[in-house]
PDB file of N, CA and C in Angstrom:
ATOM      1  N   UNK A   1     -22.561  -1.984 -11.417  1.00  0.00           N
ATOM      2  CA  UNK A   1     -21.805  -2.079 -12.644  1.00  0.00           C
ATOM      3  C   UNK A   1     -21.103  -3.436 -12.660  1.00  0.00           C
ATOM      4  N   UNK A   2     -21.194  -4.211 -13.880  1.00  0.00           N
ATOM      5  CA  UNK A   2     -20.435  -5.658 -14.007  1.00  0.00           C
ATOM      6  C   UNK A   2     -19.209  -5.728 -15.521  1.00  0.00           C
ATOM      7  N   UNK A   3     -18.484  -6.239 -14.878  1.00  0.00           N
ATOM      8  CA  UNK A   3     -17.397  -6.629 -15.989  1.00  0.00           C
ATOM      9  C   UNK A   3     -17.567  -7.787 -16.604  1.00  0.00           C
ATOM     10  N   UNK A   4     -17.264  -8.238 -17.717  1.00  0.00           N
ATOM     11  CA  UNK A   4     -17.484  -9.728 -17.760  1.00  0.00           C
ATOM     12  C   UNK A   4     -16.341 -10.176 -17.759  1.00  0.00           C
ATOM     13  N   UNK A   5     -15.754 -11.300 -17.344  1.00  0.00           N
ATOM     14  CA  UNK A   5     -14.514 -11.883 -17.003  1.00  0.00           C
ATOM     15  C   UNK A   5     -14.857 -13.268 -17.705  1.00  0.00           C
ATOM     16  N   UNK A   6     -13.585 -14.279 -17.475  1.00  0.00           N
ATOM     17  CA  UNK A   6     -13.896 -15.245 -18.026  1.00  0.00           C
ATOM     18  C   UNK A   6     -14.521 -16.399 -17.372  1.00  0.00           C
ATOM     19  N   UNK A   7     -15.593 -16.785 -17.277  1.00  0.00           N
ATOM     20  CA  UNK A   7     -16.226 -17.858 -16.574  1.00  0.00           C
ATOM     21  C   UNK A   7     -17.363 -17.227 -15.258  1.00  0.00           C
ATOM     22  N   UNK A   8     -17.589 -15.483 -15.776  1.00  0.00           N
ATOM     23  CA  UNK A   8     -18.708 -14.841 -15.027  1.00  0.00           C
ATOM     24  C   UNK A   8     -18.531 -13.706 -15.225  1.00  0.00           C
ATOM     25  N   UNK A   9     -19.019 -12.944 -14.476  1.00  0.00           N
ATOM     26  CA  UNK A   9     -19.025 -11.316 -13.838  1.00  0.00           C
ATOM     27  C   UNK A   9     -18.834 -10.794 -12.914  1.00  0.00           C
ATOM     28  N   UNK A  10     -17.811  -9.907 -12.644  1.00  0.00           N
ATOM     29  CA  UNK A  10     -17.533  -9.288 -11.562  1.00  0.00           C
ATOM     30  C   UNK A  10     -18.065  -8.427 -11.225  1.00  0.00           C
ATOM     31  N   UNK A  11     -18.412  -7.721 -10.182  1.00  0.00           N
ATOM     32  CA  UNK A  11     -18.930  -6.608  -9.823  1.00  0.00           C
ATOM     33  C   UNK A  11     -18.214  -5.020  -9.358  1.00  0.00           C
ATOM     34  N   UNK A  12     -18.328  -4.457  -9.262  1.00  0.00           N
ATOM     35  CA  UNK A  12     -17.617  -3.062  -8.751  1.00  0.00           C
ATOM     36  C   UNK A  12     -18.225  -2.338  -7.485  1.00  0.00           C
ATOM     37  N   UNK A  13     -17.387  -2.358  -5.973  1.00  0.00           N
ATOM     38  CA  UNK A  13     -15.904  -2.519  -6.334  1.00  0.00           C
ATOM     39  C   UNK A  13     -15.876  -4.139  -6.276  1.00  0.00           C
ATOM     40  N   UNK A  14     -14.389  -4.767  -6.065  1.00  0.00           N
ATOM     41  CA  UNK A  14     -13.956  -6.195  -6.384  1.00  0.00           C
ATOM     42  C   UNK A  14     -12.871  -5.855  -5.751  1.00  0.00           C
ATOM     43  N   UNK A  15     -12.169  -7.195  -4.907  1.00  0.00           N
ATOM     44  CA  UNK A  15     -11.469  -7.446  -4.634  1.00  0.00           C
ATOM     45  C   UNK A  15     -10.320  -8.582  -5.204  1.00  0.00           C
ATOM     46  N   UNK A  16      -9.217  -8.718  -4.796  1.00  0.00           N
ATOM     47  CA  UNK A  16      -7.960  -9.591  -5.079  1.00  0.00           C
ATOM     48  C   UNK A  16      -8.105 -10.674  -4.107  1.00  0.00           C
ATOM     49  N   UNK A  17      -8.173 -11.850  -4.360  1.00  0.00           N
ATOM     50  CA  UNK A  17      -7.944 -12.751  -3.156  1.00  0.00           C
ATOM     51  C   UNK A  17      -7.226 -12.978  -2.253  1.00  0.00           C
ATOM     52  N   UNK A  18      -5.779 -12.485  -2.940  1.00  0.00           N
ATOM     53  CA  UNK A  18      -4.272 -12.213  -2.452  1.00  0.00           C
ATOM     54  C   UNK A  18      -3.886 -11.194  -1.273  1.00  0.00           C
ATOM     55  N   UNK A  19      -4.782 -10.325  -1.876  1.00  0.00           N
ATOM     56  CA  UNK A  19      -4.953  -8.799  -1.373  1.00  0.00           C
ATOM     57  C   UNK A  19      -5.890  -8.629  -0.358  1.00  0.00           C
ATOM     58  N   UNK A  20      -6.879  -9.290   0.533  1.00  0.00           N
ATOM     59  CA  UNK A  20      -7.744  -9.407   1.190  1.00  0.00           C
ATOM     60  C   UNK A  20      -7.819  -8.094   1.916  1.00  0.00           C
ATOM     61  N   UNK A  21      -7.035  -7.155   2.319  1.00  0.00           N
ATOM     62  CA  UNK A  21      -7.474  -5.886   3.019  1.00  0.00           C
ATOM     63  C   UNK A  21      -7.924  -4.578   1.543  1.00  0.00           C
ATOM     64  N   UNK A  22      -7.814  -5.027   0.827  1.00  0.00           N
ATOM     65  CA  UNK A  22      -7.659  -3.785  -0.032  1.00  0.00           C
ATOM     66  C   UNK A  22      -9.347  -3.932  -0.964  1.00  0.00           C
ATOM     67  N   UNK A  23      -9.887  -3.156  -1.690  1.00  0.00           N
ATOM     68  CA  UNK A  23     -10.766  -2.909  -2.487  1.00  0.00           C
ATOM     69  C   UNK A  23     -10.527  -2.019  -3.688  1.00  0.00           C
ATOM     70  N   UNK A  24     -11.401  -2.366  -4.221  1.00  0.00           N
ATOM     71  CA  UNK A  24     -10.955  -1.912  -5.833  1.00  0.00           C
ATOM     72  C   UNK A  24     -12.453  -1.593  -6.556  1.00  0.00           C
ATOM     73  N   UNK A  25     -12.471  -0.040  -7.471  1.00  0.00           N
ATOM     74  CA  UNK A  25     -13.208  -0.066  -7.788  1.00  0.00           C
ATOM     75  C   UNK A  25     -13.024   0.896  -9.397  1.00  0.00           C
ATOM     76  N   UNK A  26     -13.951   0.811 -10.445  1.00  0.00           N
ATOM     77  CA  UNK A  26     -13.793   1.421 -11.641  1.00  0.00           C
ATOM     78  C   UNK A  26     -14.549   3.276 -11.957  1.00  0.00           C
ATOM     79  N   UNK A  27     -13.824   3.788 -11.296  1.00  0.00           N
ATOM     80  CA  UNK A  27     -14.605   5.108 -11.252  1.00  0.00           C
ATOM     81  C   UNK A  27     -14.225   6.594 -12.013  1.00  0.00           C
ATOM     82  N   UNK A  28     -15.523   7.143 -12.352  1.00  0.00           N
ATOM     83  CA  UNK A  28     -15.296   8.095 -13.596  1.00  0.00           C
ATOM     84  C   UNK A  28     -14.986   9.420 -13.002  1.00  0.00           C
ATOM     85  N   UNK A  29     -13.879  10.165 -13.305  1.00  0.00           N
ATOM     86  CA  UNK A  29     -13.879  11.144 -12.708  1.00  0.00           C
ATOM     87  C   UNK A  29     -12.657  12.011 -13.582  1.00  0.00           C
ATOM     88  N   UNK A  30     -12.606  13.126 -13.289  1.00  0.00           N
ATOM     89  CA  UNK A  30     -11.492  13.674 -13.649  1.00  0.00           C
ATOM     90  C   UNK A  30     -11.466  13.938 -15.213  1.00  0.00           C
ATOM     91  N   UNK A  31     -12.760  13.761 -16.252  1.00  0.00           N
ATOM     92  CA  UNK A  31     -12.448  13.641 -17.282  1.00  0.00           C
ATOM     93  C   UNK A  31     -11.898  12.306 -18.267  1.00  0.00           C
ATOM     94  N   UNK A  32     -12.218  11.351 -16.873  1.00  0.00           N
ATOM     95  CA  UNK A  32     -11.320   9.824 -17.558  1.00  0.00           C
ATOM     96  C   UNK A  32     -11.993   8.778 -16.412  1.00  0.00           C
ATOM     97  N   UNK A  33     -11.926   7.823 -17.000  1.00  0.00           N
ATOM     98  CA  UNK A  33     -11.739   6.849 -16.097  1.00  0.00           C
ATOM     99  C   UNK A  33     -10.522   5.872 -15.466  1.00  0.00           C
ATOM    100  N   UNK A  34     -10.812   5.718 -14.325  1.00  0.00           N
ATOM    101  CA  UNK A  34      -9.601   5.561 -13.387  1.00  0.00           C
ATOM    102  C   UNK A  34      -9.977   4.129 -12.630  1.00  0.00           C
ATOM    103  N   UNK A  35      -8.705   3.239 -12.114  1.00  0.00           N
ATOM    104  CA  UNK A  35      -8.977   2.271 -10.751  1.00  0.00           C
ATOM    105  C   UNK A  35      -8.710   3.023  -9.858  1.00  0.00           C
ATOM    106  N   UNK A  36      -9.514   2.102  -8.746  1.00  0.00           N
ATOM    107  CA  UNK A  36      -8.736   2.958  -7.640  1.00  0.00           C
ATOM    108  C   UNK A  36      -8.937   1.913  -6.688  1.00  0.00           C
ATOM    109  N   UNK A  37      -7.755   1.759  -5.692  1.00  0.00           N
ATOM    110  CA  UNK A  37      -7.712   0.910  -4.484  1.00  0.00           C
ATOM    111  C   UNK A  37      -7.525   1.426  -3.170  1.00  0.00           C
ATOM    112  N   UNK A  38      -8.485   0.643  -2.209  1.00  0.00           N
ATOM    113  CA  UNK A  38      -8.441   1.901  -0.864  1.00  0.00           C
ATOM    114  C   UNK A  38      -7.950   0.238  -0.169  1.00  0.00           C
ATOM    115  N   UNK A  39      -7.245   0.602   1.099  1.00  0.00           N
ATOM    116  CA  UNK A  39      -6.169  -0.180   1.571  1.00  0.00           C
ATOM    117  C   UNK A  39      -5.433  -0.112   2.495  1.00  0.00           C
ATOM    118  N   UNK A  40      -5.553  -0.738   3.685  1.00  0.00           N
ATOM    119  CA  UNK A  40      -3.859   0.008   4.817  1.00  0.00           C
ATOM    120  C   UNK A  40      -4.281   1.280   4.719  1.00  0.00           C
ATOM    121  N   UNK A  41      -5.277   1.425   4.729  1.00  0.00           N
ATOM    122  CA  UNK A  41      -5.213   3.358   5.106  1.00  0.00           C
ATOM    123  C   UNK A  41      -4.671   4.365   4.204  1.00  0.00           C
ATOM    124  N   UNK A  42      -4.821   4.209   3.015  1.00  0.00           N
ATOM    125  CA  UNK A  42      -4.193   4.362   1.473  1.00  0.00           C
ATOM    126  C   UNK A  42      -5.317   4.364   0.766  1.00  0.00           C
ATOM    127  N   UNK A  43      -5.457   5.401  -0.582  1.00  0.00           N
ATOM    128  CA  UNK A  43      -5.857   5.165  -1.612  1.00  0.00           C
ATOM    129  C   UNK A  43      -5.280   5.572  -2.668  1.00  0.00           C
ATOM    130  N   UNK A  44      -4.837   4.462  -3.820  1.00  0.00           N
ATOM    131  CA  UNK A  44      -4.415   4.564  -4.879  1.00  0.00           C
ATOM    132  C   UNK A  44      -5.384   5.080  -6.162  1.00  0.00           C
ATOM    133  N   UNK A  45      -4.605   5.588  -6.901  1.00  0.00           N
ATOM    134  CA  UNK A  45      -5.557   5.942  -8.498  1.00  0.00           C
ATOM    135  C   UNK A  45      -4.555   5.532  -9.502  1.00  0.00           C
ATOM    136  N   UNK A  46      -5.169   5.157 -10.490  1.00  0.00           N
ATOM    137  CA  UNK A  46      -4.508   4.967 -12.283  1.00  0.00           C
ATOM    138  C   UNK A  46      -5.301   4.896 -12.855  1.00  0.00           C
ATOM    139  N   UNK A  47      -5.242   5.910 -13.821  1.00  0.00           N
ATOM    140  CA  UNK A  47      -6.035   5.506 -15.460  1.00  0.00           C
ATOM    141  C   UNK A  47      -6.031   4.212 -15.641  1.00  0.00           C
ATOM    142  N   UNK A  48      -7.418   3.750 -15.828  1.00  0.00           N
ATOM    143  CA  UNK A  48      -7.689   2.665 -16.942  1.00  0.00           C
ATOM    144  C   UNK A  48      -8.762   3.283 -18.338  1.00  0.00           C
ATOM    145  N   UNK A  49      -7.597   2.012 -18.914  1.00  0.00           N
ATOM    146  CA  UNK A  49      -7.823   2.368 -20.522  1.00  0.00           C
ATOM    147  C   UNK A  49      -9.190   0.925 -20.723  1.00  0.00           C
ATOM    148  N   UNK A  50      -9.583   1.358 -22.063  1.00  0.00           N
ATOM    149  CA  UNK A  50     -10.917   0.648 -22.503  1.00  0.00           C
ATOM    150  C   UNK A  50     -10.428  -0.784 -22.712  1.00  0.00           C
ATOM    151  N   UNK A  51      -9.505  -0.947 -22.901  1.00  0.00           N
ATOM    152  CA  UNK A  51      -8.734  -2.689 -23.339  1.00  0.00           C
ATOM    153  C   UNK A  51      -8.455  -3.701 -21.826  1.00  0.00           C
ATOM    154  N   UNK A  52      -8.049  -2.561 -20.941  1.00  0.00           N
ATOM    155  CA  UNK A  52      -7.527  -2.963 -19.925  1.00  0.00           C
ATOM    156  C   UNK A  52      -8.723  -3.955 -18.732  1.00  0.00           C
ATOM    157  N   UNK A  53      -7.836  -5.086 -18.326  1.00  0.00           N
ATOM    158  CA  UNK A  53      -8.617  -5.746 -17.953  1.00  0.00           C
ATOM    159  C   UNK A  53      -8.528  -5.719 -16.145  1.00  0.00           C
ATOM    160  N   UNK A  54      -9.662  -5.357 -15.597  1.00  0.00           N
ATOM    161  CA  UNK A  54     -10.002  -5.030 -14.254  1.00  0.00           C
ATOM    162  C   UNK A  54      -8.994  -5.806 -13.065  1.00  0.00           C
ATOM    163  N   UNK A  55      -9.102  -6.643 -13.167  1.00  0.00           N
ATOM    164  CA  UNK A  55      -7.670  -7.425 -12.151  1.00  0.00           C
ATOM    165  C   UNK A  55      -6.251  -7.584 -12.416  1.00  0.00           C
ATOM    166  N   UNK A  56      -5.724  -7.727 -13.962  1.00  0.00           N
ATOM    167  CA  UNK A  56      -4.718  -7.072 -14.454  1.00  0.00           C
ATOM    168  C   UNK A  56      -4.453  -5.609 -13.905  1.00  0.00           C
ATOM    169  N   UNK A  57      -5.397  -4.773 -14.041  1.00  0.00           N
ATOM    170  CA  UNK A  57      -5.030  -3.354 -13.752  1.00  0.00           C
ATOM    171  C   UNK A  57      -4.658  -3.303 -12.138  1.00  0.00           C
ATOM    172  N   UNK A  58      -5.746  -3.812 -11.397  1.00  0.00           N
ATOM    173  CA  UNK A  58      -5.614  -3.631 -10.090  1.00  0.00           C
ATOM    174  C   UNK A  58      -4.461  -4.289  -9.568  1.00  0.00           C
ATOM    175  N   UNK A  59      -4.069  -5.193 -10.167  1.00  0.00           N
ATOM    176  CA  UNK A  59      -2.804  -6.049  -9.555  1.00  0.00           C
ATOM    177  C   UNK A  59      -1.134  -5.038  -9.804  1.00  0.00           C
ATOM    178  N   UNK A  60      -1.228  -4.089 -10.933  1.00  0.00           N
ATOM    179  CA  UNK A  60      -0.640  -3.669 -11.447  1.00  0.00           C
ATOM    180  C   UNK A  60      -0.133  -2.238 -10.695  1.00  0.00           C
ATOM    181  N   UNK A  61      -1.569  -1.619 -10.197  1.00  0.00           N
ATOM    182  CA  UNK A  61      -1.299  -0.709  -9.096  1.00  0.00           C
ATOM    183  C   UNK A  61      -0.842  -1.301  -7.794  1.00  0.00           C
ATOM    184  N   UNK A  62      -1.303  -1.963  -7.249  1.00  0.00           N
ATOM    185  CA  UNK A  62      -0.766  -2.417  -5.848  1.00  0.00           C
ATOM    186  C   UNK A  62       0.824  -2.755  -6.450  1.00  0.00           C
ATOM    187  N   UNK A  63       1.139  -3.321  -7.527  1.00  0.00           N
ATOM    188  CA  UNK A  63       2.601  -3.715  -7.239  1.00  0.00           C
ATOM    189  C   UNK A  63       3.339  -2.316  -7.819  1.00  0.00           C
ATOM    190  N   UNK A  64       3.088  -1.649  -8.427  1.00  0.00           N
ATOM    191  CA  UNK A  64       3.931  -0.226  -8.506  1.00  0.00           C
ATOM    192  C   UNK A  64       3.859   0.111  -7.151  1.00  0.00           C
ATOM    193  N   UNK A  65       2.713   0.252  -6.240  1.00  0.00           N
ATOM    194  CA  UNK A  65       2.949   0.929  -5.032  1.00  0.00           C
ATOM    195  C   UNK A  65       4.187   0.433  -4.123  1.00  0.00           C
ATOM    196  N   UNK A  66       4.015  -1.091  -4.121  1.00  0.00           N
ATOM    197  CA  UNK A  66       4.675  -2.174  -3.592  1.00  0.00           C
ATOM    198  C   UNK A  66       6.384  -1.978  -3.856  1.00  0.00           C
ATOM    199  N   UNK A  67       6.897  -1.644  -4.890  1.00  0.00           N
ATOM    200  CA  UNK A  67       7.961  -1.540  -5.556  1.00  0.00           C
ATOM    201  C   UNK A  67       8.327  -0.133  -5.310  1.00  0.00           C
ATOM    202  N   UNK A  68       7.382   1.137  -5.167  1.00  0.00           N
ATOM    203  CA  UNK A  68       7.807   2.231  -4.876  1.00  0.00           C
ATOM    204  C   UNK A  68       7.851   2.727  -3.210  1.00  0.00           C
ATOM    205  N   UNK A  69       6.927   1.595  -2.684  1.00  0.00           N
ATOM    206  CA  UNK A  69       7.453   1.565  -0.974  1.00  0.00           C
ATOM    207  C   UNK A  69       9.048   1.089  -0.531  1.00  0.00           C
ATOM    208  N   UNK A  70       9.087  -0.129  -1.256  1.00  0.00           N
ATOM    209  CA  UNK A  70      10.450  -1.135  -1.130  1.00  0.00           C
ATOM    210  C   UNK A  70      11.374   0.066  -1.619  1.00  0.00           C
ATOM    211  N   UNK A  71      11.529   0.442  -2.566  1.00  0.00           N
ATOM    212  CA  UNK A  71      12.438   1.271  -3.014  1.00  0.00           C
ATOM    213  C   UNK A  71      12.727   2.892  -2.037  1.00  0.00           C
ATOM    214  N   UNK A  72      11.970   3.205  -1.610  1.00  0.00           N
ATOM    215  CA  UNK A  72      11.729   4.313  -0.349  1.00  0.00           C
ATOM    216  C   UNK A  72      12.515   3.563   0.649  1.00  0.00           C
ATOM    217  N   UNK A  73      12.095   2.708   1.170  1.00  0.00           N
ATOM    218  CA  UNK A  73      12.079   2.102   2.484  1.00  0.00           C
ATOM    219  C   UNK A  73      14.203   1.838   2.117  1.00  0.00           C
ATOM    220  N   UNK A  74      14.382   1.285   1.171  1.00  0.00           N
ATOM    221  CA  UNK A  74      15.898   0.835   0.765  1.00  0.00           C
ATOM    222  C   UNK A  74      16.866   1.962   1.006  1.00  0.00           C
ATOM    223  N   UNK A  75      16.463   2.730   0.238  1.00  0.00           N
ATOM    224  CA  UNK A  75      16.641   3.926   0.446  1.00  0.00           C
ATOM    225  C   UNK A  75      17.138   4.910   1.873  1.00  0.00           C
ATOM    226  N   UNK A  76      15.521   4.990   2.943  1.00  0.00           N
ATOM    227  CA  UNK A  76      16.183   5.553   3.895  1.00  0.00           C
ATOM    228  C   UNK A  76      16.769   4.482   4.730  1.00  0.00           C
ATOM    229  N   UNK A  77      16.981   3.262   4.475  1.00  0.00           N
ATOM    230  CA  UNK A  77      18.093   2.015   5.234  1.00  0.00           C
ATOM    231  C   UNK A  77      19.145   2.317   4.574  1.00  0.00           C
ATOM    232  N   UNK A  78      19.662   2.479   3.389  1.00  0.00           N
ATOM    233  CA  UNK A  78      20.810   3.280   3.349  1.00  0.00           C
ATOM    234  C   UNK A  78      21.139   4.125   3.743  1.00  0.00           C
ATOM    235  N   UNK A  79      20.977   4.810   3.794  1.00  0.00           N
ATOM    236  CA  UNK A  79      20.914   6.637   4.410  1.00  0.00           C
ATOM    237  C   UNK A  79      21.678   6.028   5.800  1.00  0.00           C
ATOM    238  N   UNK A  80      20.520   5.342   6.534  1.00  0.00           N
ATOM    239  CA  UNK A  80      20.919   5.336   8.186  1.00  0.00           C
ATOM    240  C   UNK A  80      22.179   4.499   8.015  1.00  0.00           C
ATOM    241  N   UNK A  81      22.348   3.612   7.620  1.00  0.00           N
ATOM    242  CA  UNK A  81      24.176   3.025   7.514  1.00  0.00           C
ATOM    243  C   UNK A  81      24.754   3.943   6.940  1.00  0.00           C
ATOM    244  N   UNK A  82      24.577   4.847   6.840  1.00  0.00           N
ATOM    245  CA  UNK A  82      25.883   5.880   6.007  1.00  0.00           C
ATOM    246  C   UNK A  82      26.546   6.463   6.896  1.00  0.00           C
ATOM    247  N   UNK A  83      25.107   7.285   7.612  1.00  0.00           N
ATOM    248  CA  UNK A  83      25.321   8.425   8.540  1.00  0.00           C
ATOM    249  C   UNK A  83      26.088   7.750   9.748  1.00  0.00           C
ATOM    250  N   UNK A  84      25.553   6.362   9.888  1.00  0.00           N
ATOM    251  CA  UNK A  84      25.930   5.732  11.118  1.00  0.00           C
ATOM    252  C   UNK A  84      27.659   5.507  11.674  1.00  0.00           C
TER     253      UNK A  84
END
């Protein structure tokens, strides 16, 4: 399966350059279609919509994950200075 991007085609899955451990791919399931990134021993999912553009999307999941680790992680580092 190929996307067309600007100045070629990507293929599925695809990777981030940034992102070098992770993979990414466009897969139908569930009644919808979804990204999904496998990673660090992780796999992510999100709906993608028909507008949405394949590395936009994927960049978009890794940083919600990214932002909802940091925010966990803040979290139980507060905790332990509290109790402490």
């Amino acid at each position: 399966m190929f996307y067309e991007r600007h100045g070629g085609y990507i293929s599925n899955p695809f990777s981030l350059y940034w992102k070098k451990n992770w993979t990414f791919q466009i897969v139908h399931m569930e009644g919808g279609i979804h990204i999904e990134g496998q990673g660090l021993g992780i796999s992510l999912r999100a709906p993608f919509l028909p507008n949405d553009n394949p590395m936009i999307a994927a960049d978009s999941l890794i940083l919600r994950e990214e932002k909802n680790r940091k925010s966990l992680y803040n979290s139980w580092k507060l905790k332990q200075v509290i109790t402490n």
